[in-house]
C-alpha atoms as a PDB file:
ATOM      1  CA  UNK A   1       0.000   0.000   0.000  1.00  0.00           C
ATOM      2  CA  UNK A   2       1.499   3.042  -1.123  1.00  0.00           C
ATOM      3  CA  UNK A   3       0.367   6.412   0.138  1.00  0.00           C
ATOM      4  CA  UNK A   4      -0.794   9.234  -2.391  1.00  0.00           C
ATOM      5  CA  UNK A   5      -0.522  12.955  -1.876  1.00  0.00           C
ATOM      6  CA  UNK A   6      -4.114  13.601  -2.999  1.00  0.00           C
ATOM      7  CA  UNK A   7      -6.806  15.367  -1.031  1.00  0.00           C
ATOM      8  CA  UNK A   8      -9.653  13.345   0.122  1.00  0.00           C
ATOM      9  CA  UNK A   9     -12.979  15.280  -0.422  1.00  0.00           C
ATOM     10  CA  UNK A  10     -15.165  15.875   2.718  1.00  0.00           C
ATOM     11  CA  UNK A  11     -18.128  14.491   0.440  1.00  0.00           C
ATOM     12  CA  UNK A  12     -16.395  11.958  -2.286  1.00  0.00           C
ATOM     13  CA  UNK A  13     -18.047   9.122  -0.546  1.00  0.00           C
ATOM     14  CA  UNK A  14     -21.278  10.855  -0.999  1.00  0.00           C
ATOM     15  CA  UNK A  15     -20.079  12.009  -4.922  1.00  0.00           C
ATOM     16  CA  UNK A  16     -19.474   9.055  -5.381  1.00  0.00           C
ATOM     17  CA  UNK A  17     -22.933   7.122  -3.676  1.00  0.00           C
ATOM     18  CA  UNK A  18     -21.216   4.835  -1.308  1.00  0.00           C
ATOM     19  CA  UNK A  19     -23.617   4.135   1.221  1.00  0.00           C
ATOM     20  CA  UNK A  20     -21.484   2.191   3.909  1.00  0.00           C
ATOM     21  CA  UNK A  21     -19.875   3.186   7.268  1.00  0.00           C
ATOM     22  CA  UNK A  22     -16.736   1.276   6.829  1.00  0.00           C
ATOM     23  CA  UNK A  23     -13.574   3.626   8.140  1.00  0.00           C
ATOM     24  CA  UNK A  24     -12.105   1.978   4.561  1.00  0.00           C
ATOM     25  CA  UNK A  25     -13.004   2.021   1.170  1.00  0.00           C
ATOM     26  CA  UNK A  26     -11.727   1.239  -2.047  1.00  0.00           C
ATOM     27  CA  UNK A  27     -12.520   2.647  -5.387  1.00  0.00           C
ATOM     28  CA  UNK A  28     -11.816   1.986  -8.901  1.00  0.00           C
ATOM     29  CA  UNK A  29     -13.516   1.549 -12.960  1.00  0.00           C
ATOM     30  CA  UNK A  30     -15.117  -1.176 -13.969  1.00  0.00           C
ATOM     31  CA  UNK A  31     -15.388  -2.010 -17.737  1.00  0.00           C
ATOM     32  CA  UNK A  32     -18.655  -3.827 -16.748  1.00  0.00           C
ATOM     33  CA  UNK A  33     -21.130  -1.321 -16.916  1.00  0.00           C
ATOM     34  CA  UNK A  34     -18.426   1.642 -17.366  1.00  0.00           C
ATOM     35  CA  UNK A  35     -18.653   3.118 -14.209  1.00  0.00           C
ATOM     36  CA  UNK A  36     -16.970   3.481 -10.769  1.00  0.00           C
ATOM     37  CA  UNK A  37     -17.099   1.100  -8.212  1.00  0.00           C
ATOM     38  CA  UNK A  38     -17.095   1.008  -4.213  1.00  0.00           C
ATOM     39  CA  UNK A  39     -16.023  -1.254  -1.998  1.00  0.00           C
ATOM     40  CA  UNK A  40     -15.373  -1.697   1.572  1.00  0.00           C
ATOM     41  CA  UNK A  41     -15.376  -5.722   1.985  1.00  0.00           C
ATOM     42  CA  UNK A  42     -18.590  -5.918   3.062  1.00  0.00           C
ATOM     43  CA  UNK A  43     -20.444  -3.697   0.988  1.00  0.00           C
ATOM     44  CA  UNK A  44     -19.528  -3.185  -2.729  1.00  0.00           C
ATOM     45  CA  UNK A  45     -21.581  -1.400  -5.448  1.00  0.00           C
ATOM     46  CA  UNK A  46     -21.733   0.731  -8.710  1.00  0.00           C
ATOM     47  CA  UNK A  47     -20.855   4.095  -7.806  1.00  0.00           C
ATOM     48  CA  UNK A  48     -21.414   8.181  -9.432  1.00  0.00           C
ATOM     49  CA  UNK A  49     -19.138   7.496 -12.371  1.00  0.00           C
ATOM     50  CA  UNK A  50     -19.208  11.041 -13.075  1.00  0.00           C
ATOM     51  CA  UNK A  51     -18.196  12.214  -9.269  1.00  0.00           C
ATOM     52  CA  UNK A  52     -15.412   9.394  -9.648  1.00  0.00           C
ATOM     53  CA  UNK A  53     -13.982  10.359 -12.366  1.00  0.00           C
ATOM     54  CA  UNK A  54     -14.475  14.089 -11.492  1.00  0.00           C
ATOM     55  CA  UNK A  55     -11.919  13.103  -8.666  1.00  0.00           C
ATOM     56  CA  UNK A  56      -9.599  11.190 -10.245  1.00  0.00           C
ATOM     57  CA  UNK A  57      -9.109  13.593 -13.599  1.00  0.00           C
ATOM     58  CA  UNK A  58      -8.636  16.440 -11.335  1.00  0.00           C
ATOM     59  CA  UNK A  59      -5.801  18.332 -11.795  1.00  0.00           C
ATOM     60  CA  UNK A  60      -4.931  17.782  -7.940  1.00  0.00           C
ATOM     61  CA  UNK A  61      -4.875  13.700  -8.313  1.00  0.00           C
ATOM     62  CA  UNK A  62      -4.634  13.058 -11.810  1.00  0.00           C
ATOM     63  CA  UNK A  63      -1.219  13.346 -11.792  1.00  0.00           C
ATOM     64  CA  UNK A  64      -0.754  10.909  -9.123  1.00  0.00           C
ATOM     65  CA  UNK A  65      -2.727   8.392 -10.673  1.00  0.00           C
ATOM     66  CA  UNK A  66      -0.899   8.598 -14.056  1.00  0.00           C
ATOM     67  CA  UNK A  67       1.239   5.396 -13.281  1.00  0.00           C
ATOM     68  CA  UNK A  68      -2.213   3.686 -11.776  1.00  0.00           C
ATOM     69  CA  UNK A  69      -4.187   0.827 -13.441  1.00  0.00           C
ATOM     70  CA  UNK A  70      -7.718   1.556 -11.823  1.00  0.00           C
ATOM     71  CA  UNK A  71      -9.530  -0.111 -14.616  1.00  0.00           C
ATOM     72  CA  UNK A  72     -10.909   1.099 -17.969  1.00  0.00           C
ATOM     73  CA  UNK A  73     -13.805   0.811 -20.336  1.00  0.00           C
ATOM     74  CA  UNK A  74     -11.974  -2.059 -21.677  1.00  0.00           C
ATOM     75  CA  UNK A  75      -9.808  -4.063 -18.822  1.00  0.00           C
ATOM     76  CA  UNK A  76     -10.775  -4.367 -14.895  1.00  0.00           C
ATOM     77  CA  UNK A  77      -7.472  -2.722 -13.097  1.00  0.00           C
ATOM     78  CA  UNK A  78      -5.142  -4.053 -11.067  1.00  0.00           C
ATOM     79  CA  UNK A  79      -5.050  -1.259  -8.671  1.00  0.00           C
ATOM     80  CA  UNK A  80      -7.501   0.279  -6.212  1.00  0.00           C
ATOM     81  CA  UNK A  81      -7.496   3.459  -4.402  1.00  0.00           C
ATOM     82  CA  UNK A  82      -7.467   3.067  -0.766  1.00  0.00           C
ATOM     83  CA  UNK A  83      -9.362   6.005   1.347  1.00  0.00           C
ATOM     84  CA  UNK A  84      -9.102   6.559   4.964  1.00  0.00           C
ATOM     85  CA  UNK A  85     -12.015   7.922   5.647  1.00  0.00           C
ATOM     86  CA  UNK A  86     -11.085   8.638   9.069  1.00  0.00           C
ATOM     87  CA  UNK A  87      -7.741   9.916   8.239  1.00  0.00           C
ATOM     88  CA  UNK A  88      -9.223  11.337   4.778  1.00  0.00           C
ATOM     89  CA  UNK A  89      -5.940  10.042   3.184  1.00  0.00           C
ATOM     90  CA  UNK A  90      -5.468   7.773   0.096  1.00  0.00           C
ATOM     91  CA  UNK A  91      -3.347   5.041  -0.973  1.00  0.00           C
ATOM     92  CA  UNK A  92      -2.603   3.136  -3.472  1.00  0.00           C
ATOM     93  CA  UNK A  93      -2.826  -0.795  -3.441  1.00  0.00           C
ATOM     94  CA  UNK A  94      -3.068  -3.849  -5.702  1.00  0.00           C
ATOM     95  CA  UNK A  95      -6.400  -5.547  -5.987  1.00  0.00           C
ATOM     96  CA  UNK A  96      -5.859  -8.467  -4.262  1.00  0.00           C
ATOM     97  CA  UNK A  97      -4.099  -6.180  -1.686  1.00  0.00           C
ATOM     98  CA  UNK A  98      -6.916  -3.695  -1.427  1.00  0.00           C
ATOM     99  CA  UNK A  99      -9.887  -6.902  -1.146  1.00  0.00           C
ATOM    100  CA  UNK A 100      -7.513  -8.424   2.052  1.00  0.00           C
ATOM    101  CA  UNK A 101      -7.215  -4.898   3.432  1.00  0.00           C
ATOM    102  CA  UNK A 102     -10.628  -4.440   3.095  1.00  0.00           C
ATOM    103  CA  UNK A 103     -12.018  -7.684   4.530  1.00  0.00           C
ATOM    104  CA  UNK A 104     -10.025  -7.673   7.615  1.00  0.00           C
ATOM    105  CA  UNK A 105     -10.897  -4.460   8.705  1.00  0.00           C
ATOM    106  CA  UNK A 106     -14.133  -6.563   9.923  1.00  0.00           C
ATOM    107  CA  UNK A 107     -14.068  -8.832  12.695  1.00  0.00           C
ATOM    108  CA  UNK A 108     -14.755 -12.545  11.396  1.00  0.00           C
ATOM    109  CA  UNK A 109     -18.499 -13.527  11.394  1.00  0.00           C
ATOM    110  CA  UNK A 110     -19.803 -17.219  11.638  1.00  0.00           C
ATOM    111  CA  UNK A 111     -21.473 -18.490   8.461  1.00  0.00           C
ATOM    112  CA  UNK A 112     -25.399 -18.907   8.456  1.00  0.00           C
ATOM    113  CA  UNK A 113     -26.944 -21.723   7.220  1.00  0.00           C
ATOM    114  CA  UNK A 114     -30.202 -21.234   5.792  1.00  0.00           C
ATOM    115  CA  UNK A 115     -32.935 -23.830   4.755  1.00  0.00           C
ATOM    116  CA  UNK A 116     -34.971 -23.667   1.556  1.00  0.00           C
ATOM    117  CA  UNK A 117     -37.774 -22.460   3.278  1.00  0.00           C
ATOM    118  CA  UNK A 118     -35.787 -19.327   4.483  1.00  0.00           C
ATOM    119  CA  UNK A 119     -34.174 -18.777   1.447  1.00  0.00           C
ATOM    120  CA  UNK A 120     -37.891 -18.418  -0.276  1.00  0.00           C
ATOM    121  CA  UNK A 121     -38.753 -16.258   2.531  1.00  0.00           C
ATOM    122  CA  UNK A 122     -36.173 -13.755   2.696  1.00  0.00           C
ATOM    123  CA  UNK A 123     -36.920 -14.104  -1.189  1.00  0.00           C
ATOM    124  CA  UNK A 124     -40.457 -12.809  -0.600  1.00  0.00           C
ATOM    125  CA  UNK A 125     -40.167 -10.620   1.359  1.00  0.00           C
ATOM    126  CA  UNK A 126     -37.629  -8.799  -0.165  1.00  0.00           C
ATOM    127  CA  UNK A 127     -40.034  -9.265  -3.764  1.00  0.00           C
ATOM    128  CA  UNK A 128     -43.133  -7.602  -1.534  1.00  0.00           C
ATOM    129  CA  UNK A 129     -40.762  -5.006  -0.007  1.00  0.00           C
ATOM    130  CA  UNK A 130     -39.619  -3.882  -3.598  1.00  0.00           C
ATOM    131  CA  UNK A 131     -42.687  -4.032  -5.114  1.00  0.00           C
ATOM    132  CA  UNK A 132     -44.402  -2.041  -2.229  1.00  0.00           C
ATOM    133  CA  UNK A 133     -41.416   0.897  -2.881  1.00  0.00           C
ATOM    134  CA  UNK A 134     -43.583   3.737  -5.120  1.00  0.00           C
ATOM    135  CA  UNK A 135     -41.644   4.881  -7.963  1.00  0.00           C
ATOM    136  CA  UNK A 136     -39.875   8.071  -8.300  1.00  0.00           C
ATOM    137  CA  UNK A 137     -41.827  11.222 -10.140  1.00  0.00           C
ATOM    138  CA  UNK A 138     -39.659  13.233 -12.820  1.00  0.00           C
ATOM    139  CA  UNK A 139     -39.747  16.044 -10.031  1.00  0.00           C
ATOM    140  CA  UNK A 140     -38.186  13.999  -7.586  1.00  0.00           C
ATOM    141  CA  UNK A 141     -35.916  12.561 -10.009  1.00  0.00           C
ATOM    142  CA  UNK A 142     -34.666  16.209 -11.528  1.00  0.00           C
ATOM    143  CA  UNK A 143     -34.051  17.066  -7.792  1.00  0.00           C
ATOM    144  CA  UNK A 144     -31.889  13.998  -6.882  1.00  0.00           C
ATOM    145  CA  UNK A 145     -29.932  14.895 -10.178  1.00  0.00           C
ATOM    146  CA  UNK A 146     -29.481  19.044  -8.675  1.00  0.00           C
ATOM    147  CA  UNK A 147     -28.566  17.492  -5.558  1.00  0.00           C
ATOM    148  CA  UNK A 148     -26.295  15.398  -7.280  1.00  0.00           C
ATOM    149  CA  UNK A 149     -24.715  17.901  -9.448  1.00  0.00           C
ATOM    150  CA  UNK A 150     -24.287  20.280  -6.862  1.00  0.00           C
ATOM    151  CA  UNK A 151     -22.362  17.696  -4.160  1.00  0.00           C
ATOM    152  CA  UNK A 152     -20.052  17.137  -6.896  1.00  0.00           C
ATOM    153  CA  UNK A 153     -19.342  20.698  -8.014  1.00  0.00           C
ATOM    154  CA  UNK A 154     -18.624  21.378  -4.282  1.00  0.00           C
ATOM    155  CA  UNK A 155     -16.130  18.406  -4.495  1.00  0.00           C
ATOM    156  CA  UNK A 156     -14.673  19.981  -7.361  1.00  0.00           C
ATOM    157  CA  UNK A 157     -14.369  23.273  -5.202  1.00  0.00           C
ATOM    158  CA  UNK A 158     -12.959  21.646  -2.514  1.00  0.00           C
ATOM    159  CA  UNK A 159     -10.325  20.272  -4.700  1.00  0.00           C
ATOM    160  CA  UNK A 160      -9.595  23.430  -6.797  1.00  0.00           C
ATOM    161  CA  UNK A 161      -8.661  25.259  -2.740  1.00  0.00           C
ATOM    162  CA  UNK A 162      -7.037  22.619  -2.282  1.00  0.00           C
ATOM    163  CA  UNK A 163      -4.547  22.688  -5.426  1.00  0.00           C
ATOM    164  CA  UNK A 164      -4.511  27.219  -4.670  1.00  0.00           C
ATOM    165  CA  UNK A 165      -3.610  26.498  -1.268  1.00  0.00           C
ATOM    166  CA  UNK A 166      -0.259  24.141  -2.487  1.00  0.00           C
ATOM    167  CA  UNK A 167       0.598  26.365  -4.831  1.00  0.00           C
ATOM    168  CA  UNK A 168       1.100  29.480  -2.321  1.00  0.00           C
END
């Protein structure tokens, strides 16, 4: 794990739409579905590919990444960036790396069994739960995406201080 002198963004988790509580995170591109992804060894997910890259292609962290293989439309990378989101510091780590990192940060849980019939339960109920979840309206929807836009353009600000204050 290599440390990076980036800044860490008070709201790239939330940029980016990770929705854990892990103190560490890893992020990266996936060429499946050509967008960020999140993962904390637990919870893992599709991210804001636009906040992600955003971050990354910012003049404050691009050039650190320049030697980095954090995926592409084409390949899966073989590097993940490592946040502190304590700390709000980044590394830089190998996938493998990153996914042991990640997983130990947990303590070890014992493995549940389940039964057919709990398997088609949980099943069910998650089916009626999702069904029972009312759609979004095109006003709520066009909100969510001003919300959106404006978390990441205060990343973006956050970033651009950052870089002015380095430079003095």
């Amino acid at each position: 794990m290599t440390p990076l002198p980036i800044p860490v963004p008070p709201q790239l988790e939330a940029a980016v739409d990770y929705p854990g509580e892990a103190r560490w995170m890893a992020l990266c591109w996936t060429s499946l579905g050509d967008t960020c992804v999140y993962d904390d060894g637990r919870l893992s997910g599709t991210g804001h590919g636009w906040a992600y890259l955003g971050f990354v292609r910012h003049a404050a962290v691009a050039p650190h990444l320049a030697h980095a293989d954090l995926g592409s439309s084409e390949d899966e990378g073989r590097e993940r960036i490592l946040i502190d989101r304590t700390e709000r510091r980044a590394y830089l780590a190998v996938a493998s790396e990153a996914r042991s990192f990640l997983r130990e940060q947990f303590p070890a849980e014992q493995e549940v069994e389940l039964t057919a019939d709990q398997w088609r339960a949980i099943v069910e109920d998650v089916r009626r739960r999702m069904l029972s979840r009312p759609l979004p309206g095109m006003d709520q929807l066009m909100r969510q995406m001003r919300e959106h836009s404006a978390l990441v353009a205060d990343m973006i600000r956050f970033l651009d201080l950052w870089q002015a204050d380095q430079a003095r």
